[in-house]
C-alpha atoms as a PDB file:
ATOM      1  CA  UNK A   1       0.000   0.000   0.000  1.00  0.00           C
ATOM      2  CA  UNK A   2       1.296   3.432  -0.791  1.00  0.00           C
ATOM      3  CA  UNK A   3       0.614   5.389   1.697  1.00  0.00           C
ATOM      4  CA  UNK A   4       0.892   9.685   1.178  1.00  0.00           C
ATOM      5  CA  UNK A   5      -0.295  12.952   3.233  1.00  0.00           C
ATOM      6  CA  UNK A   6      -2.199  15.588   1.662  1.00  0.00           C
ATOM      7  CA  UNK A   7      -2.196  18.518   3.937  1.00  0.00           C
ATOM      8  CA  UNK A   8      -5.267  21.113   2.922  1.00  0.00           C
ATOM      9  CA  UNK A   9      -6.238  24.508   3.854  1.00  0.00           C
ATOM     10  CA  UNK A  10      -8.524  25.380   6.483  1.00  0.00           C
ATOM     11  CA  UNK A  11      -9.906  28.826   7.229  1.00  0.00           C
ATOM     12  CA  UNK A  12     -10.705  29.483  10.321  1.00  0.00           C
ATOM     13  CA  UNK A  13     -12.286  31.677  13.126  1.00  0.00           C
ATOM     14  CA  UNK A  14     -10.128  33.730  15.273  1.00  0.00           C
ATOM     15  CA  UNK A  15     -12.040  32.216  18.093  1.00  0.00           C
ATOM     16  CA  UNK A  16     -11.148  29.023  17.480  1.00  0.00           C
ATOM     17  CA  UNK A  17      -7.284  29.491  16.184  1.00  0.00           C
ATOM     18  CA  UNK A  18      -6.206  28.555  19.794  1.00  0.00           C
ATOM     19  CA  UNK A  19      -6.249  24.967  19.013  1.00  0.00           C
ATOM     20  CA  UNK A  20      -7.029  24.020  15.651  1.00  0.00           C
ATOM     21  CA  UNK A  21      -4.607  23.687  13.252  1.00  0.00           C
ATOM     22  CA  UNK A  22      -6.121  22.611   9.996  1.00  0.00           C
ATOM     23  CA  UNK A  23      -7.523  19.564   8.320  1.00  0.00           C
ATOM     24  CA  UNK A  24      -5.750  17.386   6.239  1.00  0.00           C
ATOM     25  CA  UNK A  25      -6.110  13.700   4.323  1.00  0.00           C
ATOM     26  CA  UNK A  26      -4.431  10.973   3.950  1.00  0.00           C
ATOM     27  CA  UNK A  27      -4.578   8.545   1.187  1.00  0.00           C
ATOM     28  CA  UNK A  28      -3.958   5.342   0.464  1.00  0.00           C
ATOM     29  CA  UNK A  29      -4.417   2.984  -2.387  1.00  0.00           C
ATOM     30  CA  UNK A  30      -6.103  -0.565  -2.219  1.00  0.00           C
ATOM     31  CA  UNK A  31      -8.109  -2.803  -4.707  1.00  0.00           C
ATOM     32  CA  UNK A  32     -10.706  -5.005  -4.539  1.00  0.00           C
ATOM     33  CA  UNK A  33     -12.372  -7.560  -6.947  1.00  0.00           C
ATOM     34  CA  UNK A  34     -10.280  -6.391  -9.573  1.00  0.00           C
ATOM     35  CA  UNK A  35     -10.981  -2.809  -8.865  1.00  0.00           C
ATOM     36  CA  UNK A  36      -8.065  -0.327  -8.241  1.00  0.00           C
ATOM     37  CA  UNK A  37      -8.984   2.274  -5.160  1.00  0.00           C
ATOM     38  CA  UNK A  38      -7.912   5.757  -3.814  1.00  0.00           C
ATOM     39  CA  UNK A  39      -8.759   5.581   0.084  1.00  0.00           C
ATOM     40  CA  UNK A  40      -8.644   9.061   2.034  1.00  0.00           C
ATOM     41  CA  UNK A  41      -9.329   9.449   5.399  1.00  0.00           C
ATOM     42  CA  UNK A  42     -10.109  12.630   6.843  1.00  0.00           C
ATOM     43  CA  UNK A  43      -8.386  14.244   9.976  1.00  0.00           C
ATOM     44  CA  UNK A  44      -8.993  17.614  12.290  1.00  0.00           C
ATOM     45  CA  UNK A  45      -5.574  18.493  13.557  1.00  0.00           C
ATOM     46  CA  UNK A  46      -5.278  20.446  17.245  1.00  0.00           C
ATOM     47  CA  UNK A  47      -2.666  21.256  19.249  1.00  0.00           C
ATOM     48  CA  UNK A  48      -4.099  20.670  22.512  1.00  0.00           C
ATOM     49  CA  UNK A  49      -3.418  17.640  24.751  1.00  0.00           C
ATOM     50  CA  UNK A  50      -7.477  16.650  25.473  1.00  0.00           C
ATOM     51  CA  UNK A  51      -9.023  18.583  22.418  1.00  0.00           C
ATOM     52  CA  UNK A  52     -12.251  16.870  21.359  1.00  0.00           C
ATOM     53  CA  UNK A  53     -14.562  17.014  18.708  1.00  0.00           C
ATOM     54  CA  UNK A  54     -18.391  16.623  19.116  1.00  0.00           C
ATOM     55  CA  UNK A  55     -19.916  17.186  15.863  1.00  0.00           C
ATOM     56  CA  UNK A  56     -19.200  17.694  11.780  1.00  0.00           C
ATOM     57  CA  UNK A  57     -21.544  19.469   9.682  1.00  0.00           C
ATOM     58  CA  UNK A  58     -21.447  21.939   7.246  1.00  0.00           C
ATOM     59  CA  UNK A  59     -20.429  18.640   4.670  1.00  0.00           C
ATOM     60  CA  UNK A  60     -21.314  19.801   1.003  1.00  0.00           C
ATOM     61  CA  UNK A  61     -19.713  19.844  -2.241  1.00  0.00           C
ATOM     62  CA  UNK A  62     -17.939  23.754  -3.862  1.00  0.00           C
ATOM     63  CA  UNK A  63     -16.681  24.379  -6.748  1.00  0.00           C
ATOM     64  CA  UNK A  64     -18.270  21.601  -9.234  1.00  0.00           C
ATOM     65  CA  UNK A  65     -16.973  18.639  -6.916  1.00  0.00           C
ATOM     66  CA  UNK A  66     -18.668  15.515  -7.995  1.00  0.00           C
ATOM     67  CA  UNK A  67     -21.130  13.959  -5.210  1.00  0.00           C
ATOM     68  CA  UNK A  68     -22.119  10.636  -6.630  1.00  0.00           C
ATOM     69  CA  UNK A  69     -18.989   8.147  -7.100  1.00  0.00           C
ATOM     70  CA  UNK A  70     -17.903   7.008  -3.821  1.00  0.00           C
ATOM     71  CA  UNK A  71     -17.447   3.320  -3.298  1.00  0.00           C
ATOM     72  CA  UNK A  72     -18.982   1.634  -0.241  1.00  0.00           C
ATOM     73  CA  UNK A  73     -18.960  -1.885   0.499  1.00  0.00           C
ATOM     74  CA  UNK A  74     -20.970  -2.154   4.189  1.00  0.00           C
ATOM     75  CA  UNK A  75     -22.728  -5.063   5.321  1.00  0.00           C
ATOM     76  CA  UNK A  76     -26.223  -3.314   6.119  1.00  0.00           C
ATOM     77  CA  UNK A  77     -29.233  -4.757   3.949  1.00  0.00           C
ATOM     78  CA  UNK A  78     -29.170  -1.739   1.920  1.00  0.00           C
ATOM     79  CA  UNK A  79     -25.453  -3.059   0.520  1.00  0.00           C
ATOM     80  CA  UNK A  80     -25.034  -6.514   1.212  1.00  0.00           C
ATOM     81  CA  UNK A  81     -21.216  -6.393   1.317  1.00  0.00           C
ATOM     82  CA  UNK A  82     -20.790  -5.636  -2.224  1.00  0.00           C
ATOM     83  CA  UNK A  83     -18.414  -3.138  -3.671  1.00  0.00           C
ATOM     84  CA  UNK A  84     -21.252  -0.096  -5.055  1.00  0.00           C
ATOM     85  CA  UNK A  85     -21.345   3.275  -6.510  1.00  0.00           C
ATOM     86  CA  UNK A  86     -25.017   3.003  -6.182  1.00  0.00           C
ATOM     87  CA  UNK A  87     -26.021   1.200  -2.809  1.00  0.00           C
ATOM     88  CA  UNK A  88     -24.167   2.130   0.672  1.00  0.00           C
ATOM     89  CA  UNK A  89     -24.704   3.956   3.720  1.00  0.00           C
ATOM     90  CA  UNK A  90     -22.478   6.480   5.434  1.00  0.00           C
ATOM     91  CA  UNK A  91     -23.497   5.177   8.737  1.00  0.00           C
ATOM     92  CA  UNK A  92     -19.422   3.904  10.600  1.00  0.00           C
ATOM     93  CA  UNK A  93     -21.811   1.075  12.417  1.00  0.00           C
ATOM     94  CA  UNK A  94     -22.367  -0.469   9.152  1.00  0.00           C
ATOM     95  CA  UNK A  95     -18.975  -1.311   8.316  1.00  0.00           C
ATOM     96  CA  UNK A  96     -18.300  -4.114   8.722  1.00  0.00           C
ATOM     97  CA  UNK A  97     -15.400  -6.949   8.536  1.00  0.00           C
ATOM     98  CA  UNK A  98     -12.141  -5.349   9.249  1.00  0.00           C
ATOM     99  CA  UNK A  99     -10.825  -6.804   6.074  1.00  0.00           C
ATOM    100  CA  UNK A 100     -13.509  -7.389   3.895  1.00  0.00           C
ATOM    101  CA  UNK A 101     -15.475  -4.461   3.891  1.00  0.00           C
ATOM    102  CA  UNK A 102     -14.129  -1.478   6.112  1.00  0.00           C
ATOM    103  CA  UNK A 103     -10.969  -1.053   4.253  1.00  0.00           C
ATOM    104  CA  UNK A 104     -13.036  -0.503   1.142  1.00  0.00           C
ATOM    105  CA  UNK A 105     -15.960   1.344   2.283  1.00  0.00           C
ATOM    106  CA  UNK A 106     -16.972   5.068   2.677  1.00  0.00           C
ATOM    107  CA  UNK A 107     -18.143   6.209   6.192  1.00  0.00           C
ATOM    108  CA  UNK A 108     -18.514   9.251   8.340  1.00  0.00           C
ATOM    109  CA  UNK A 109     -17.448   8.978  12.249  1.00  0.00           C
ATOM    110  CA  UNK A 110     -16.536  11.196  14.795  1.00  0.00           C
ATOM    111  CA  UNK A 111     -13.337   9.945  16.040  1.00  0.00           C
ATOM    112  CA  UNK A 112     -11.368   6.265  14.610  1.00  0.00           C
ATOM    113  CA  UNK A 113     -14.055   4.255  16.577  1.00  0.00           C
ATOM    114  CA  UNK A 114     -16.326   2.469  14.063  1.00  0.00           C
ATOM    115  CA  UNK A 115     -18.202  -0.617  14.154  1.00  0.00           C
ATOM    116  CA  UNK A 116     -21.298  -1.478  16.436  1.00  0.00           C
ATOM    117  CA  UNK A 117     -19.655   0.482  19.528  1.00  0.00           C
ATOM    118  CA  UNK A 118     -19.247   3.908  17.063  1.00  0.00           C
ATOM    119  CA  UNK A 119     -21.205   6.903  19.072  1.00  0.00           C
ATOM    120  CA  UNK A 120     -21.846   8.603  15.813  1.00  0.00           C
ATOM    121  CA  UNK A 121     -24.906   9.647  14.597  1.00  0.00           C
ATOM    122  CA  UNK A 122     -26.666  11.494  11.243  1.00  0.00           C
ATOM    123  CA  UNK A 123     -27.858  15.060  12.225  1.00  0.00           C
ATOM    124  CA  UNK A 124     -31.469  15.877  10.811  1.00  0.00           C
ATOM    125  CA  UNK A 125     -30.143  17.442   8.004  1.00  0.00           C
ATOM    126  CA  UNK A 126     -29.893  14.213   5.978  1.00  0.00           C
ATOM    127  CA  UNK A 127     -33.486  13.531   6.264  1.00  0.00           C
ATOM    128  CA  UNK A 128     -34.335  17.070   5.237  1.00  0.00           C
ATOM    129  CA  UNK A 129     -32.171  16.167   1.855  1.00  0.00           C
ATOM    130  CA  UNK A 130     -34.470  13.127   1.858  1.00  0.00           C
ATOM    131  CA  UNK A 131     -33.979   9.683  -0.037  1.00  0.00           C
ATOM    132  CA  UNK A 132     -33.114   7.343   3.182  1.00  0.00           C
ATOM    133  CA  UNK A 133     -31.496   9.903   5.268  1.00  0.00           C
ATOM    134  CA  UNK A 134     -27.535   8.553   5.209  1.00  0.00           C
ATOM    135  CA  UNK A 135     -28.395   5.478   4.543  1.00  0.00           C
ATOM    136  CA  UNK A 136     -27.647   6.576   0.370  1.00  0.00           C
ATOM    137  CA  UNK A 137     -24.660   5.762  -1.367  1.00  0.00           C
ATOM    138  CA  UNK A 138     -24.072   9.742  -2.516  1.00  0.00           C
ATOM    139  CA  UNK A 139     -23.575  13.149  -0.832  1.00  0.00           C
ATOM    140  CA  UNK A 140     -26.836  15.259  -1.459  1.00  0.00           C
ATOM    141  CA  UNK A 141     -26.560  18.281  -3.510  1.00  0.00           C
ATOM    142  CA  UNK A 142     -27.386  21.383  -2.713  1.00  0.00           C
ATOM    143  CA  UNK A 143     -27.595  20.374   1.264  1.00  0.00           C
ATOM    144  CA  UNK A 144     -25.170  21.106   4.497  1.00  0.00           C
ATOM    145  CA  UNK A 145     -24.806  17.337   5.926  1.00  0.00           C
ATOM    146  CA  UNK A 146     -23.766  16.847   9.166  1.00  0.00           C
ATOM    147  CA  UNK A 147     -22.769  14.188  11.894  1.00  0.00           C
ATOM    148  CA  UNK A 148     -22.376  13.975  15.848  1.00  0.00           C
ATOM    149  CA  UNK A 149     -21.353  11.850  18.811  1.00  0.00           C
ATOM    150  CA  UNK A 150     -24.697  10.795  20.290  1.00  0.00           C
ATOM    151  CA  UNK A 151     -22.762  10.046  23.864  1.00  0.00           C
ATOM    152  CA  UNK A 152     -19.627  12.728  24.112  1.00  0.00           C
ATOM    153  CA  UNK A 153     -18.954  10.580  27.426  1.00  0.00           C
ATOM    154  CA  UNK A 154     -17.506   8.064  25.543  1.00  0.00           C
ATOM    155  CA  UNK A 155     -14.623   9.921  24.227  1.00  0.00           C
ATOM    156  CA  UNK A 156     -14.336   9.231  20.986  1.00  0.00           C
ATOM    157  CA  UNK A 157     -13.597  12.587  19.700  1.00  0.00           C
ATOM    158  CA  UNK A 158     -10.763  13.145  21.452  1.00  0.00           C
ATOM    159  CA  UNK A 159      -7.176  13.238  19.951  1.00  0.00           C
ATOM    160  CA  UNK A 160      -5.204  10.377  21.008  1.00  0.00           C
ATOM    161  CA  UNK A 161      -8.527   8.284  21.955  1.00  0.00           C
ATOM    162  CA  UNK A 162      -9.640   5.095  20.344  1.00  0.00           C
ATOM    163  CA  UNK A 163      -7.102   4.929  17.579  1.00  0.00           C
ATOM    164  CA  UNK A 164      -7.142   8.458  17.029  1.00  0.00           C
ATOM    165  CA  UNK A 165      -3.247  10.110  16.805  1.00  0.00           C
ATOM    166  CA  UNK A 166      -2.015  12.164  19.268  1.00  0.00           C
ATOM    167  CA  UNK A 167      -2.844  15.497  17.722  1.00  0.00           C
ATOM    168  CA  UNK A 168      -5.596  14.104  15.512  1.00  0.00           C
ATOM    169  CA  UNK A 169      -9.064  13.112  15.099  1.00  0.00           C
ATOM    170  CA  UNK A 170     -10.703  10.954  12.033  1.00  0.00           C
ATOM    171  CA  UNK A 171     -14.436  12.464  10.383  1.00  0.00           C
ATOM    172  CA  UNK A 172     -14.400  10.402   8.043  1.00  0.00           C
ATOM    173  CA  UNK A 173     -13.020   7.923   5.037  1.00  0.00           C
ATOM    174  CA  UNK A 174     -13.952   8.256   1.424  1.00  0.00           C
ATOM    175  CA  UNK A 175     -13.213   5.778  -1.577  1.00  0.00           C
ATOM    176  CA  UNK A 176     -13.056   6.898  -4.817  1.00  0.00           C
ATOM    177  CA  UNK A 177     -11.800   4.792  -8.352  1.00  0.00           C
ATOM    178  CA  UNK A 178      -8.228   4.983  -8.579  1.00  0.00           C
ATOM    179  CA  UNK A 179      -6.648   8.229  -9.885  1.00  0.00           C
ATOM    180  CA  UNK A 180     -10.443   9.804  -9.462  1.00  0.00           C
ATOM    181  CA  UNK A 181     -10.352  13.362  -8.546  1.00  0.00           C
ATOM    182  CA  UNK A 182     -13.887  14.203  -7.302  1.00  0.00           C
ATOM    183  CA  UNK A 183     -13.010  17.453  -5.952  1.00  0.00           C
ATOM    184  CA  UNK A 184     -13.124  20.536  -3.188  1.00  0.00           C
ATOM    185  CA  UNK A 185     -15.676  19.926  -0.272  1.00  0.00           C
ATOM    186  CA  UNK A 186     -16.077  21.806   2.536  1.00  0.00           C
ATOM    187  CA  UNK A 187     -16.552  20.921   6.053  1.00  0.00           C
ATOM    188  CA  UNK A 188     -16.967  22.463   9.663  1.00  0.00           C
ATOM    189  CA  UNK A 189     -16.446  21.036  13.266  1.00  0.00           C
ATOM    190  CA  UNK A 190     -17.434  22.068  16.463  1.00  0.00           C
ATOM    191  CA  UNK A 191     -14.678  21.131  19.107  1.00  0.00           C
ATOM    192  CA  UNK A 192     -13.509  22.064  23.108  1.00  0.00           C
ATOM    193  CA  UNK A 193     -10.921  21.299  24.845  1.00  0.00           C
ATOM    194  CA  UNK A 194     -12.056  18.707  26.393  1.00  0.00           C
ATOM    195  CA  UNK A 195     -12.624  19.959  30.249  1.00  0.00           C
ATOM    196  CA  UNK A 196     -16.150  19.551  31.516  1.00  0.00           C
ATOM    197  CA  UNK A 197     -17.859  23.029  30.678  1.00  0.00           C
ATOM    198  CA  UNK A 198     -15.418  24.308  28.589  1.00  0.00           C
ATOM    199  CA  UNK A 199     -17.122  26.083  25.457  1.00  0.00           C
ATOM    200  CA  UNK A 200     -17.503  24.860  22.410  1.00  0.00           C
ATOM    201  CA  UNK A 201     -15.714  26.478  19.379  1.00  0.00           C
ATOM    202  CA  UNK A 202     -15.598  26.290  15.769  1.00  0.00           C
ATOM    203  CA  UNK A 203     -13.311  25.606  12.849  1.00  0.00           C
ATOM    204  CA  UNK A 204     -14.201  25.472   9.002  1.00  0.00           C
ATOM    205  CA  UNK A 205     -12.418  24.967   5.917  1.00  0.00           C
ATOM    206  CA  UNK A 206     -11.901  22.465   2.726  1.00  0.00           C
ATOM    207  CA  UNK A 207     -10.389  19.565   1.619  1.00  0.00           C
ATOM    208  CA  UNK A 208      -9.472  18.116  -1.662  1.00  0.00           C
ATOM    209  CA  UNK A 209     -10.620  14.396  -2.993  1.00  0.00           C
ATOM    210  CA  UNK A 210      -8.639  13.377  -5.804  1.00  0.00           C
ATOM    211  CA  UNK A 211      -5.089  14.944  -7.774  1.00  0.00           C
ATOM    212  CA  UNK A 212      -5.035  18.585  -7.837  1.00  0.00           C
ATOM    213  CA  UNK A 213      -4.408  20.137 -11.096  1.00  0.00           C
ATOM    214  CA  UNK A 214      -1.131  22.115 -11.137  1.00  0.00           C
ATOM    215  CA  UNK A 215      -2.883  25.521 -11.363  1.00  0.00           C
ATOM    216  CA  UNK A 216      -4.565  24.193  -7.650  1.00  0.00           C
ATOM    217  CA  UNK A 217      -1.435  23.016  -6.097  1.00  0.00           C
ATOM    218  CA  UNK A 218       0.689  26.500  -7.586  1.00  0.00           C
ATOM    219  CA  UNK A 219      -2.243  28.394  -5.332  1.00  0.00           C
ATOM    220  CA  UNK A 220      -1.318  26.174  -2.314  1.00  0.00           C
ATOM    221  CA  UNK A 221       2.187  27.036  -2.893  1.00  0.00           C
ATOM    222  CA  UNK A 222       1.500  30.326  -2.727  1.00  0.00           C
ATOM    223  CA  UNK A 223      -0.602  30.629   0.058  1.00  0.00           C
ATOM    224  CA  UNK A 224       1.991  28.745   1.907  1.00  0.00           C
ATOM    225  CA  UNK A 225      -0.686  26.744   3.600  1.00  0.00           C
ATOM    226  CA  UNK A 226       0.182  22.886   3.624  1.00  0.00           C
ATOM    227  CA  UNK A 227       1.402  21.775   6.249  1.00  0.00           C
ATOM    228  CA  UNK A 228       1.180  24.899   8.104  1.00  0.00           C
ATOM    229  CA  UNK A 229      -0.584  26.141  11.409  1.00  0.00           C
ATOM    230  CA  UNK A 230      -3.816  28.216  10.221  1.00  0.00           C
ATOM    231  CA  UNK A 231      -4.866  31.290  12.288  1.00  0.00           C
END
């Protein structure tokens, strides 16, 4: 597997520039069946030791992105286990085997815990976009999507918690056809650090799906965001 990190800009709210840093992917590449895959999963990076996150929303395609070729292969009744651009669920309980689905599905989670013991749930804003709520293979257009830990107790948005990294926290993996590029989404999370009471803030910005063109990674360049603290 060949394994590379795509660090993407975030914008961000003075109010919460304390202790986010930015979101990034990382992608690796897999196959299946006879079918060649792109796997990215999505990370909020902080720099505080007990940061956690308790929601993402705010999940919708800019700039043309394509919403409608992600690959799942979860073991709900909807899917059946089988590798689809047309049947899935974005639901991390429905995952699956550990090696014959989940490495090859698409999923949304607050924090790396997935399975029957994932926390996360679909906001209402799926079932106002309609057609089976998250349980649909596609990202609805024209709609702000969002998901939440249903029981923050359990800790599952916290960096270095239930295989989350040290400084990081997964929201989600997305599989696309090898070489794909399906484009710029946006996404926003609301986050504290951790301490019982402590507010909750916000951080929003975009990440990338796919190869950007040349003309998208000269604008990175020049920003002089990857890889770099936003504020």
């Amino acid at each position: 597997m060949k394994l590379m990190s795509l660090a993407l800009a975030a914008a961000v709210s003075s109010v919460a520039s304390a202790s986010f840093v930015e979101f990034y992917t990382v992608k690796t590449q897999t196959s299946t069946g006879g079918t060649n895959l792109d796997v990215y999963n999505l990370y909020a990076r902080f720099n505080g030791a007990t940061d956690t996150v308790l929601n993402a929303f705010n999940w919708n395609a800019i700039n043309g992105a394509i919403c409608n070729a992600f690959y799942h292969k979860d073991n709900s009744d909807y899917n059946g286990g089988v590798l689809s651009q047309q049947y899935g669920t974005w639901a991390p309980q429905l995952v699956g085997s550990a090696t014959l689905n989940r490495p090859f599905d698409s999923f949304v989670s607050i924090g790396a815990t997935n399975g029957g013991t994932s926390g996360t749930s679909a906001d209402p804003s799926w079932n106002t976009a309609g057609a089976a709520g998250w349980s649909r293979p596609d990202l609805p257009t024209g709609f702000n999507v969002g998901w939440f830990n249903s029981s923050p107790p359990n800790l599952q948005g916290r960096v270095g918690v239930g295989g989350n990294s040290a400084d990081s926290v997964r929201l989600g993996q997305f599989v696309l056809a090898r070489d794909f590029t399906a484009g710029e989404f946006n996404i926003k999370v609301g986050f504290n650090s951790g301490v019982a009471g402590a507010p909750v803030q916000f951080a929003e910005g975009t990440f990338l799906l796919g190869i950007p063109t040349p003309g998208a990674i000269a604008l990175l360049g020049l920003a002089g965001l990857t890889g770099r603290r936003r504020r």
